[in-house]
N, C-alpha and C. Protein backbone atom coordinates (compact mmCIF):
# COMPACT_ATOMS: atom_id res chain seq x y z
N UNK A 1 3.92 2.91 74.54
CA UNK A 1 3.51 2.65 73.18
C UNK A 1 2.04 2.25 73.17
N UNK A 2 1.26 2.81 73.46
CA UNK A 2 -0.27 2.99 73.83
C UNK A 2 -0.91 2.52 74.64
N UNK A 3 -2.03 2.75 74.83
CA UNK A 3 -2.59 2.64 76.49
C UNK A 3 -3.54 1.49 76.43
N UNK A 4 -3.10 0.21 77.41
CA UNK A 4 -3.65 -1.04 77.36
C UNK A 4 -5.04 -1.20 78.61
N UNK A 5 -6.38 -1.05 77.98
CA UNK A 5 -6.82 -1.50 79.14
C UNK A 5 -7.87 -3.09 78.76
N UNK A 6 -7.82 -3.30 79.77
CA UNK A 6 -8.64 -4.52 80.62
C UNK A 6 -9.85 -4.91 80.40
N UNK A 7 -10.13 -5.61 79.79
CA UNK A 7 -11.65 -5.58 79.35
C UNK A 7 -12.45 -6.70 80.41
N UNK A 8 -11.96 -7.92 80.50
CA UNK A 8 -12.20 -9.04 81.02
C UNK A 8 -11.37 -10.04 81.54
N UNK A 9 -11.30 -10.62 82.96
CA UNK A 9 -10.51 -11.67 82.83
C UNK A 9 -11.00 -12.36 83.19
N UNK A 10 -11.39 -13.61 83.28
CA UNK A 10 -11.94 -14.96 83.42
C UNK A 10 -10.90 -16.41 83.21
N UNK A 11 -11.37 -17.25 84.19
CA UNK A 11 -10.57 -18.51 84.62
C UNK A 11 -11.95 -19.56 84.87
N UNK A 12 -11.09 -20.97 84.75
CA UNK A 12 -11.60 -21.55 85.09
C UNK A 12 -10.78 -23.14 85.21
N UNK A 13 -11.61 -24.73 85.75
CA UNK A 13 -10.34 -25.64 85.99
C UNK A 13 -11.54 -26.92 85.42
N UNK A 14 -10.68 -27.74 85.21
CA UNK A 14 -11.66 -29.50 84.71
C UNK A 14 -10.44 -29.87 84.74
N UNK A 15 -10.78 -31.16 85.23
CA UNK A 15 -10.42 -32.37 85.53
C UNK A 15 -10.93 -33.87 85.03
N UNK A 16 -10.67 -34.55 84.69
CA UNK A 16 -11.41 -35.99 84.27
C UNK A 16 -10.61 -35.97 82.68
N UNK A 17 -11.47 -36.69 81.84
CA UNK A 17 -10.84 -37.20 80.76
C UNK A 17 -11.40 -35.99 79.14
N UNK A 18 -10.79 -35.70 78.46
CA UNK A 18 -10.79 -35.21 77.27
C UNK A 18 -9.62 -35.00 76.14
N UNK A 19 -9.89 -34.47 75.13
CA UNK A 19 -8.79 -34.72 74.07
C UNK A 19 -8.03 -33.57 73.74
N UNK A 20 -6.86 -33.43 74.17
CA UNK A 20 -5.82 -32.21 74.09
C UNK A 20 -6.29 -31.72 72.67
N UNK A 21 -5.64 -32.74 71.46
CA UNK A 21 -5.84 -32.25 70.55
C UNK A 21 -7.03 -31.78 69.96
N UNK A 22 -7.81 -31.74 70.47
CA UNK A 22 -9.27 -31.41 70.08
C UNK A 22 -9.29 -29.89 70.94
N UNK A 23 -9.16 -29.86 71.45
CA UNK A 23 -8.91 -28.08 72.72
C UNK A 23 -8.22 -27.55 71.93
N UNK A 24 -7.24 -27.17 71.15
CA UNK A 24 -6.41 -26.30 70.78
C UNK A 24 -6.69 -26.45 68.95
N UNK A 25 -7.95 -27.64 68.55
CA UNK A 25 -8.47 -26.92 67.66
C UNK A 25 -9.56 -26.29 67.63
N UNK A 26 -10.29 -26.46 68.36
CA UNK A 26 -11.43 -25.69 69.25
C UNK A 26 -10.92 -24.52 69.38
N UNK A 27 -9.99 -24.36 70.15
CA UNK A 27 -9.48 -22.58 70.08
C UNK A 27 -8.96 -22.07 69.23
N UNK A 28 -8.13 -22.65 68.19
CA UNK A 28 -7.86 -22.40 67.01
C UNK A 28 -9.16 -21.72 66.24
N UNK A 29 -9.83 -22.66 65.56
CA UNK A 29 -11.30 -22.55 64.76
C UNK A 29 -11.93 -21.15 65.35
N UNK A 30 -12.30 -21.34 66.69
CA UNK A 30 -12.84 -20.10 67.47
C UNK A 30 -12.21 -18.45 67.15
N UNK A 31 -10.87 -18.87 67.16
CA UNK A 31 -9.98 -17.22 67.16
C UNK A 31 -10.02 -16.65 65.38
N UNK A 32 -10.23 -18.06 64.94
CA UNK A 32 -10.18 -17.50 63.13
C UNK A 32 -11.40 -17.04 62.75
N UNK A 33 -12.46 -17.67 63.66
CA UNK A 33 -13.96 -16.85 63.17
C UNK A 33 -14.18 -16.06 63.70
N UNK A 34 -13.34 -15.19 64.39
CA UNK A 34 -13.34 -13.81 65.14
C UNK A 34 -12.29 -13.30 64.03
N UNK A 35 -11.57 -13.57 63.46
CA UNK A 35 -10.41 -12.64 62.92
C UNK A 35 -9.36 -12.58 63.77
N UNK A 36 -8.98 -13.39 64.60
CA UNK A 36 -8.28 -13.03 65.50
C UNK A 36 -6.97 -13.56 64.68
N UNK A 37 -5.21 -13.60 64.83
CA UNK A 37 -4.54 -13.51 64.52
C UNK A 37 -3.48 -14.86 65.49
N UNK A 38 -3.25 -15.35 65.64
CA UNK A 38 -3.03 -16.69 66.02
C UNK A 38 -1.69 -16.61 66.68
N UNK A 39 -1.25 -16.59 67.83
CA UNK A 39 0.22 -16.21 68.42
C UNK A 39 0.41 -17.14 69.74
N UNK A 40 1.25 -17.88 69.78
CA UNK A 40 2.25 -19.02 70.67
C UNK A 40 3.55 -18.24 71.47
N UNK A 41 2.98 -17.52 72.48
CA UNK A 41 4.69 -17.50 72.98
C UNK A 41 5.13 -18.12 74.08
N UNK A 42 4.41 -19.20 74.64
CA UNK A 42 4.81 -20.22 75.31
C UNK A 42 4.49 -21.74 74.86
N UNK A 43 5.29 -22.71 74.77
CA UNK A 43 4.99 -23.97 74.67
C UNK A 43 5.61 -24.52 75.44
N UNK A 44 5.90 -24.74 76.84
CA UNK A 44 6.50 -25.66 77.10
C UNK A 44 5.92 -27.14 77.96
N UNK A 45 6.37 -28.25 77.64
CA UNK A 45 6.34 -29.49 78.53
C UNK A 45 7.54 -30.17 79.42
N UNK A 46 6.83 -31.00 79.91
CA UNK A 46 7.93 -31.10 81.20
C UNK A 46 7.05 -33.09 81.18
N UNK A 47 8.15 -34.05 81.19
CA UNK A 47 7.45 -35.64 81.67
C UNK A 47 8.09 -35.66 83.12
N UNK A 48 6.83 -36.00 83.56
CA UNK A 48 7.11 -36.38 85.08
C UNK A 48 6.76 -37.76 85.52
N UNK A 49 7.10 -38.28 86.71
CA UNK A 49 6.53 -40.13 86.96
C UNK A 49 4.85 -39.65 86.85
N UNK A 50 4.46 -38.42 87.10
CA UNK A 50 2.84 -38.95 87.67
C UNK A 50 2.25 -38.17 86.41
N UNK A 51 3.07 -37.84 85.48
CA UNK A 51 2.50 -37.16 84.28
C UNK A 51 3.06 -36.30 83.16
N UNK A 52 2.95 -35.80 82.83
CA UNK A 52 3.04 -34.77 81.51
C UNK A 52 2.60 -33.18 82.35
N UNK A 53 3.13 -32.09 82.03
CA UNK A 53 2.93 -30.96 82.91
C UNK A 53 3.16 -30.17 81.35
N UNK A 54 2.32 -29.52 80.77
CA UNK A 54 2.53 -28.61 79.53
C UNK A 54 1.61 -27.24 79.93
N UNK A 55 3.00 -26.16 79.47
CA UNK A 55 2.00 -24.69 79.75
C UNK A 55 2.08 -24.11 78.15
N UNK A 56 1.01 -23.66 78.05
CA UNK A 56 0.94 -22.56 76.87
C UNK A 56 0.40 -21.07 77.04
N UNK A 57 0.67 -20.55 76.61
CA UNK A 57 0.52 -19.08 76.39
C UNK A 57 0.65 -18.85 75.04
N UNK A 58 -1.14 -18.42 74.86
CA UNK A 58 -1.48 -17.54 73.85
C UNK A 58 -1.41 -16.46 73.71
N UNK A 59 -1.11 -15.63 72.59
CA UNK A 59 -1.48 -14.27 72.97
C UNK A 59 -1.87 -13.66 71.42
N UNK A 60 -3.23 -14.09 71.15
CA UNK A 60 -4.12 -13.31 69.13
C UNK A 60 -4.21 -12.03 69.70
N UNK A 61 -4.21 -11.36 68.32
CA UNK A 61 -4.59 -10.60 68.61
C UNK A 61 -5.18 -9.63 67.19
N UNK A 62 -5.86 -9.11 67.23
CA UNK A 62 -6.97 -8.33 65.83
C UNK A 62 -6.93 -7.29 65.77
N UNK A 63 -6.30 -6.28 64.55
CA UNK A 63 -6.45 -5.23 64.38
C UNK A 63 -7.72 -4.42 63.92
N UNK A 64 -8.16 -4.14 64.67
CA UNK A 64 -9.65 -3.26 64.66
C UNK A 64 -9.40 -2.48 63.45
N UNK A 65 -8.75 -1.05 63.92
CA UNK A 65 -8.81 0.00 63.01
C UNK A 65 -7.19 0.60 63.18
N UNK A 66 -6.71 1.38 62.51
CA UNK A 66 -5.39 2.40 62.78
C UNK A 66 -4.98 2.50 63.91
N UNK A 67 -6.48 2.47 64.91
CA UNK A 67 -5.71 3.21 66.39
C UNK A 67 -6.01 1.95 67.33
N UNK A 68 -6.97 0.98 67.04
CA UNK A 68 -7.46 0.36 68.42
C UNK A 68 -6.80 -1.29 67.77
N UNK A 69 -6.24 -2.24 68.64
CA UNK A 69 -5.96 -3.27 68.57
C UNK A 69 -6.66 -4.39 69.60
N UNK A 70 -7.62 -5.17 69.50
CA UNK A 70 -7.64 -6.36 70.06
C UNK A 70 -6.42 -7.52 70.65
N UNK A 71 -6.62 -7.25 72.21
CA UNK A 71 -5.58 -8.59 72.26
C UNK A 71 -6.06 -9.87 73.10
N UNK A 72 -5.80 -10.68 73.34
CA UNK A 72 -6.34 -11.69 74.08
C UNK A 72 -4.78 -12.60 74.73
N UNK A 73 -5.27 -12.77 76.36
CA UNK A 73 -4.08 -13.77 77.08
C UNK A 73 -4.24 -14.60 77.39
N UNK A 74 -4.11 -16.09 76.63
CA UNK A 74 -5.14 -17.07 76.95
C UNK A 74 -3.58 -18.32 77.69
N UNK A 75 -3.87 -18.52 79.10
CA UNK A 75 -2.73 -19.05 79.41
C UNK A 75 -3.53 -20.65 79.59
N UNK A 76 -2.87 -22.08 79.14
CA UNK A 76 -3.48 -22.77 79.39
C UNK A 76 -2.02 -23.67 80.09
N UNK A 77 -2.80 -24.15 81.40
CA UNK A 77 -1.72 -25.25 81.58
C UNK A 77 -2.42 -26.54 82.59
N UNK A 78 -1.86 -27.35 81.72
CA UNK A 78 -2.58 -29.23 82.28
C UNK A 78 -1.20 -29.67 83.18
N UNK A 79 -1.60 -30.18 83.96
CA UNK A 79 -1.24 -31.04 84.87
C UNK A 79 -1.51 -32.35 85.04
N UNK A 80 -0.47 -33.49 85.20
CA UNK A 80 -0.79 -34.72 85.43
C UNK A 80 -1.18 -35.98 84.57
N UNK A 81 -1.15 -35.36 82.79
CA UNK A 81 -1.68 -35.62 81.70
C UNK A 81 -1.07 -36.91 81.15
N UNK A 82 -1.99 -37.62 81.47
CA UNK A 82 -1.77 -39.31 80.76
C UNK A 82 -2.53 -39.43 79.71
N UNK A 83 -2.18 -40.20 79.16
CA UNK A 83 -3.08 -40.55 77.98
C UNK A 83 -3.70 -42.61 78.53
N UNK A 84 -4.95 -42.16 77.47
CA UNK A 84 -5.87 -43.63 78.08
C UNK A 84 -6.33 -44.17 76.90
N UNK A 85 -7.12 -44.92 77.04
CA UNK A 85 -7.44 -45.32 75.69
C UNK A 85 -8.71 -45.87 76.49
N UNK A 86 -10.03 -45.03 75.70
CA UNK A 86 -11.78 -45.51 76.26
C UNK A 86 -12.87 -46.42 75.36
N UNK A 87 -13.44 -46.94 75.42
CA UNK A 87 -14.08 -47.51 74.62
C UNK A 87 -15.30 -46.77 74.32
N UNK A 88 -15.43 -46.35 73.44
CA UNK A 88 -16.82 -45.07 73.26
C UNK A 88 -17.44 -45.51 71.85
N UNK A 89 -18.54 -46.38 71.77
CA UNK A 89 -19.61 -46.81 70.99
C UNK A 89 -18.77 -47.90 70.09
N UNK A 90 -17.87 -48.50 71.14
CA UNK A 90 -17.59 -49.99 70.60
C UNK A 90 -16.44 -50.08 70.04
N UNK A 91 -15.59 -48.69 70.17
CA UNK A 91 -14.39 -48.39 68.98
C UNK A 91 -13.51 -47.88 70.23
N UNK A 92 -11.74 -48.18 70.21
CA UNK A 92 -11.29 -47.51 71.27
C UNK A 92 -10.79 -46.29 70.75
N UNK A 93 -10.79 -45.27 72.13
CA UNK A 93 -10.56 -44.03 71.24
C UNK A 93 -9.21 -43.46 72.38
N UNK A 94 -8.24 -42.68 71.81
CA UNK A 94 -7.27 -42.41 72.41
C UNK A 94 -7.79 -40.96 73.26
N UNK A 95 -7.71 -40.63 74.67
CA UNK A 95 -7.79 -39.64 75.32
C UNK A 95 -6.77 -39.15 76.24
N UNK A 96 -6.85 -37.85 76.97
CA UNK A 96 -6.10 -37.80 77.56
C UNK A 96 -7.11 -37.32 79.15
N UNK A 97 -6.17 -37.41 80.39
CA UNK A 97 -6.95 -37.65 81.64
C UNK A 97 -5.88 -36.59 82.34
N UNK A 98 -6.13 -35.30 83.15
CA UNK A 98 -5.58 -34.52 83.52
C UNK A 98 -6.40 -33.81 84.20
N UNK A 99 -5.60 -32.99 84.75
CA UNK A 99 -6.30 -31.20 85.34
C UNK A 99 -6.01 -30.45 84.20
N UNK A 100 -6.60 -29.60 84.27
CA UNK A 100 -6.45 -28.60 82.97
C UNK A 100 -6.93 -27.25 83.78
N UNK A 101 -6.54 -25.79 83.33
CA UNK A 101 -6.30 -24.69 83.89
C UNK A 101 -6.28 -23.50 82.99
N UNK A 102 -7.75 -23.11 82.63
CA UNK A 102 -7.08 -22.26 81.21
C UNK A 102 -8.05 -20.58 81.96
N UNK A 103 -7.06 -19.59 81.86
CA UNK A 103 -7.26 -18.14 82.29
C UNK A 103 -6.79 -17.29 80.92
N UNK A 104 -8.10 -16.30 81.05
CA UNK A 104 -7.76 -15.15 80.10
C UNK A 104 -7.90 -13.99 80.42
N UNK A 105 -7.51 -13.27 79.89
CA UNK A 105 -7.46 -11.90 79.74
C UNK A 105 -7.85 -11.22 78.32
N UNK A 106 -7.98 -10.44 78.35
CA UNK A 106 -9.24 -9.36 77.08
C UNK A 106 -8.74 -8.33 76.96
N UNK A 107 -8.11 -7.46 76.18
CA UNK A 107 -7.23 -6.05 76.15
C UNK A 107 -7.47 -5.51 75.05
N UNK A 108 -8.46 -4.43 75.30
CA UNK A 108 -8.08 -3.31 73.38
C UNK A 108 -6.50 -2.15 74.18
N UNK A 109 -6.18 -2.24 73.42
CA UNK A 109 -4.83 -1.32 73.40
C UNK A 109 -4.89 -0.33 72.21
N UNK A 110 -4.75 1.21 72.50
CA UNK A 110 -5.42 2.32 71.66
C UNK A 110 -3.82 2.21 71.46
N UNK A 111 -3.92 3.22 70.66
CA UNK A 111 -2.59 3.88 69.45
C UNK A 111 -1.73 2.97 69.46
N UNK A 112 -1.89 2.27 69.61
CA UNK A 112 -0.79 0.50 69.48
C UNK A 112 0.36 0.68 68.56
N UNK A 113 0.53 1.72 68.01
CA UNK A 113 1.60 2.08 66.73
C UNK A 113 2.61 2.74 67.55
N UNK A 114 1.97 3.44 68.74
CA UNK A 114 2.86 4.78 68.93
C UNK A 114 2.96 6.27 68.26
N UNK A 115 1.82 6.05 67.37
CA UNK A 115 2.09 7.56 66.70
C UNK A 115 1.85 8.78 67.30
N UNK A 116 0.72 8.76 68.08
CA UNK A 116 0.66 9.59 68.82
C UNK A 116 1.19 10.10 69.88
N UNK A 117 2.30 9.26 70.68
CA UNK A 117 3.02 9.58 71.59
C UNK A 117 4.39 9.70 71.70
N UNK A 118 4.55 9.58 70.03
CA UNK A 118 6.17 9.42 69.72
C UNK A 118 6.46 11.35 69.15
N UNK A 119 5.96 11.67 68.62
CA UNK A 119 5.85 13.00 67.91
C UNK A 119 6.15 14.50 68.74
N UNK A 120 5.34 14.81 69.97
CA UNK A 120 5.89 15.75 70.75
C UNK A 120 4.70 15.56 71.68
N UNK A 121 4.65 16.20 72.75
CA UNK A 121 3.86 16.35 74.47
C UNK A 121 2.75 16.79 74.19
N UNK A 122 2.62 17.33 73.09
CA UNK A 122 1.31 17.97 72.86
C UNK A 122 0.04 17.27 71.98
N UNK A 123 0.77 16.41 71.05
CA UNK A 123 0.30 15.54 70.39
C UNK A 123 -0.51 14.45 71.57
N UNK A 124 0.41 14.38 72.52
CA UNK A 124 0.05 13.06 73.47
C UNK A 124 -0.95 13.70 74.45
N UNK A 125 -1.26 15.38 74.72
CA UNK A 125 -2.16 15.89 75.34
C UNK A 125 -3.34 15.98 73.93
N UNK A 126 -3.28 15.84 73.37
CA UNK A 126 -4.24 16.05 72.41
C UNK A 126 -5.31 14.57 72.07
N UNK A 127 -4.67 13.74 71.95
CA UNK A 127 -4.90 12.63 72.46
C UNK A 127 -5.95 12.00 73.33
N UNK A 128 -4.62 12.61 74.63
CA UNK A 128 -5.59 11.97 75.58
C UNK A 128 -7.45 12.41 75.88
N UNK A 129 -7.23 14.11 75.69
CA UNK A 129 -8.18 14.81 75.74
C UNK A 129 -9.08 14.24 74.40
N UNK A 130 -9.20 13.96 73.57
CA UNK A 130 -10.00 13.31 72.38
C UNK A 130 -10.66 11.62 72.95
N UNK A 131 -9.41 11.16 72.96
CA UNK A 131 -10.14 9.66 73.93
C UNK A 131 -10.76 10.20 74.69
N UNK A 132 -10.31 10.92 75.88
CA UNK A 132 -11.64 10.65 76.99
C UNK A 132 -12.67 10.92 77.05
N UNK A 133 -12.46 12.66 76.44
CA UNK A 133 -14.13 12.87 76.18
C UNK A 133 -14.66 12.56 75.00
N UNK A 134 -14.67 12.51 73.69
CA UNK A 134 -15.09 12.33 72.28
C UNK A 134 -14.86 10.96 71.73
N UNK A 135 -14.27 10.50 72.18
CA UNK A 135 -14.04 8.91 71.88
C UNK A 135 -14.76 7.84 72.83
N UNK A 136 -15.82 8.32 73.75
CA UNK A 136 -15.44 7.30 74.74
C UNK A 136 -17.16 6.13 74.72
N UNK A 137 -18.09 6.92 73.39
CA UNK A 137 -18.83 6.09 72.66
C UNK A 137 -18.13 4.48 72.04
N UNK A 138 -17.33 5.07 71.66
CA UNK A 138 -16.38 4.31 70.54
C UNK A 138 -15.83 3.42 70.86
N UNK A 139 -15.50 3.47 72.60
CA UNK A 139 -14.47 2.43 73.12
C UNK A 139 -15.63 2.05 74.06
N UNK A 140 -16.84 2.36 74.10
CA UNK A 140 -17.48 1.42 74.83
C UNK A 140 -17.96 0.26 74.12
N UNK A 141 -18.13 0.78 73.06
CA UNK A 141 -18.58 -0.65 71.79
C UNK A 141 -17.64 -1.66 71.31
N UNK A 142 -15.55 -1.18 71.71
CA UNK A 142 -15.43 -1.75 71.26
C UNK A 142 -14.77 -2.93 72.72
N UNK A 143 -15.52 -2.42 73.81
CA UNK A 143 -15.19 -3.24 75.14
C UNK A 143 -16.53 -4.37 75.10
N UNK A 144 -17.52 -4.06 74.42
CA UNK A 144 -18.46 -4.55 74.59
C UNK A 144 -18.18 -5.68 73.48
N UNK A 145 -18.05 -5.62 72.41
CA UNK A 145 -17.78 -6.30 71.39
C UNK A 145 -16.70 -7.46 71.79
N UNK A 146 -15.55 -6.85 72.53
CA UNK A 146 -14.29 -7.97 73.29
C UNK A 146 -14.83 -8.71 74.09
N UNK A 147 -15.82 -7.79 74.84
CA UNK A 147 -16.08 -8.57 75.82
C UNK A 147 -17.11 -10.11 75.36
N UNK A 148 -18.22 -10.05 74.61
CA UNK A 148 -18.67 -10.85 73.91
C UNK A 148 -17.84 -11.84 73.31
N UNK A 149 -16.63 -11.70 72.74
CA UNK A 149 -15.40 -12.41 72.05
C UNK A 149 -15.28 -13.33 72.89
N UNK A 150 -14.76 -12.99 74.50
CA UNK A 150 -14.20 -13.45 75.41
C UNK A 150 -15.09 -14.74 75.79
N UNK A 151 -16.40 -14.02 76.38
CA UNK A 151 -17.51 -14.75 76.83
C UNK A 151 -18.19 -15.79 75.73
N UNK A 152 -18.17 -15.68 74.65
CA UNK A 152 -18.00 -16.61 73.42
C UNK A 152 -17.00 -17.76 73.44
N UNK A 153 -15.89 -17.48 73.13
CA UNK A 153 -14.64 -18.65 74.01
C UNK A 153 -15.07 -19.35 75.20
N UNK A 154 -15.01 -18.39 75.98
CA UNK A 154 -15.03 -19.17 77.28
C UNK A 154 -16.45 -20.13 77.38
N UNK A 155 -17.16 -19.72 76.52
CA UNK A 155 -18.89 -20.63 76.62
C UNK A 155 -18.45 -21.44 75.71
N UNK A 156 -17.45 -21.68 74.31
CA UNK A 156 -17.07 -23.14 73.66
C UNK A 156 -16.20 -23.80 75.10
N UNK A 157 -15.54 -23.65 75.53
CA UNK A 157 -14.76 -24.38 76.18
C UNK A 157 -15.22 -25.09 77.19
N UNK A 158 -16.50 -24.16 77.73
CA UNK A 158 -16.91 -24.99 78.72
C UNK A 158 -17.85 -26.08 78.09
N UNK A 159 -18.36 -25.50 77.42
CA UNK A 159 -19.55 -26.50 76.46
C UNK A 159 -18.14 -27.80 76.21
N UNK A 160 -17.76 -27.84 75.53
CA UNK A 160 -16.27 -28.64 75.20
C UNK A 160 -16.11 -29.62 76.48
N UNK A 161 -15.77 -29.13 77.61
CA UNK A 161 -15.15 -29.79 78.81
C UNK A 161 -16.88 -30.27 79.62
N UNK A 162 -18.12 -29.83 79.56
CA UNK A 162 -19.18 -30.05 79.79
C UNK A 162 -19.39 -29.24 81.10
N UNK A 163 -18.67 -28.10 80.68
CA UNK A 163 -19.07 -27.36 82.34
C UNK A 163 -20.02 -26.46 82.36
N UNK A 164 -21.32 -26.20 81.20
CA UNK A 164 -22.12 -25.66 80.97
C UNK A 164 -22.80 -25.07 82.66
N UNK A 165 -22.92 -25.79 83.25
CA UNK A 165 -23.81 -25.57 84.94
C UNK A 165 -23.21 -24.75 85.71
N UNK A 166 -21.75 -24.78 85.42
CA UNK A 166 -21.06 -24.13 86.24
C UNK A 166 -20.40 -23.06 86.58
């Protein structure tokens, strides 16, 4: 049901103290000023003696045009997650203190409907021969464009966690 490729994947890890709830509106805010489409198909947590263990899996995703779909795999999972309470300009403020672990992935996926490959063998040779050679302006702009998306995210988050250097 159409052909998924790979645009980008990128990872990265922090450790020390920051605010859960502040990360997942950060990525929230971020995916809506892209247009992106907002999707949860993992939530789970787990309490342990030495912490809190929560995985999520995102998966937005933006309909370009008829044929091309934006997707994004944004897996995040903390480890070890206590909550603290810091004193920051005289006021205490509630935080949380963990590892944190967030990897993505970047995917335009063409005919995402299936129309073209549901119909007959020839349709799906017709196709392919149009993408590769006559289309392939089209899908470089729109790898380039994801790819920017991606690298956009991933530069709030680090800015966010202060890993700008790294």
């Amino acid at each position: 049901m159409g052909e998924t490729t790979t645009v980008a994947e990128k990872a990265f890890s922090y450790e020390g103290l920051f605010d859960a709830q502040e990360l997942f509106h950060l990525i929230d805010t971020y995916l809506s000023s892209v247009h992106f489409d907002y999707a949860e198909s993992i939530n789970r947590e787990v309490v342990k003696p030495d912490g809190r263990y929560i995985e999520i899996d995102l998966g937005p995703d933006r309909i370009v045009t008829d044929y091309v779909k934006y997707k994004l795999d944004i897996k995040i999972t903390m480890q070890k997650l206590k909550d603290v309470e810091v004193k920051r300009d005289g006021a205490k403020v509630k935080l949380n203190e963990g590892k944190v672990r967030v990897a993505m992935a970047a995917h335009y996926v063409t005919d995402y409907a299936g129309t073209w490959e549901t119909k007959n063998p020839v349709y799906y040779f017709i196709r392919t021969v149009v993408q590769k050679f006559f289309l392939k302006p089209v899908t470089a702009q729109y790898e380039k464009e994801l790819k920017e998306i991606t690298d956009g995210l991933i530069h709030e988050l680090k800015a966010f966690f202060n890993l700008g250097k790294f």
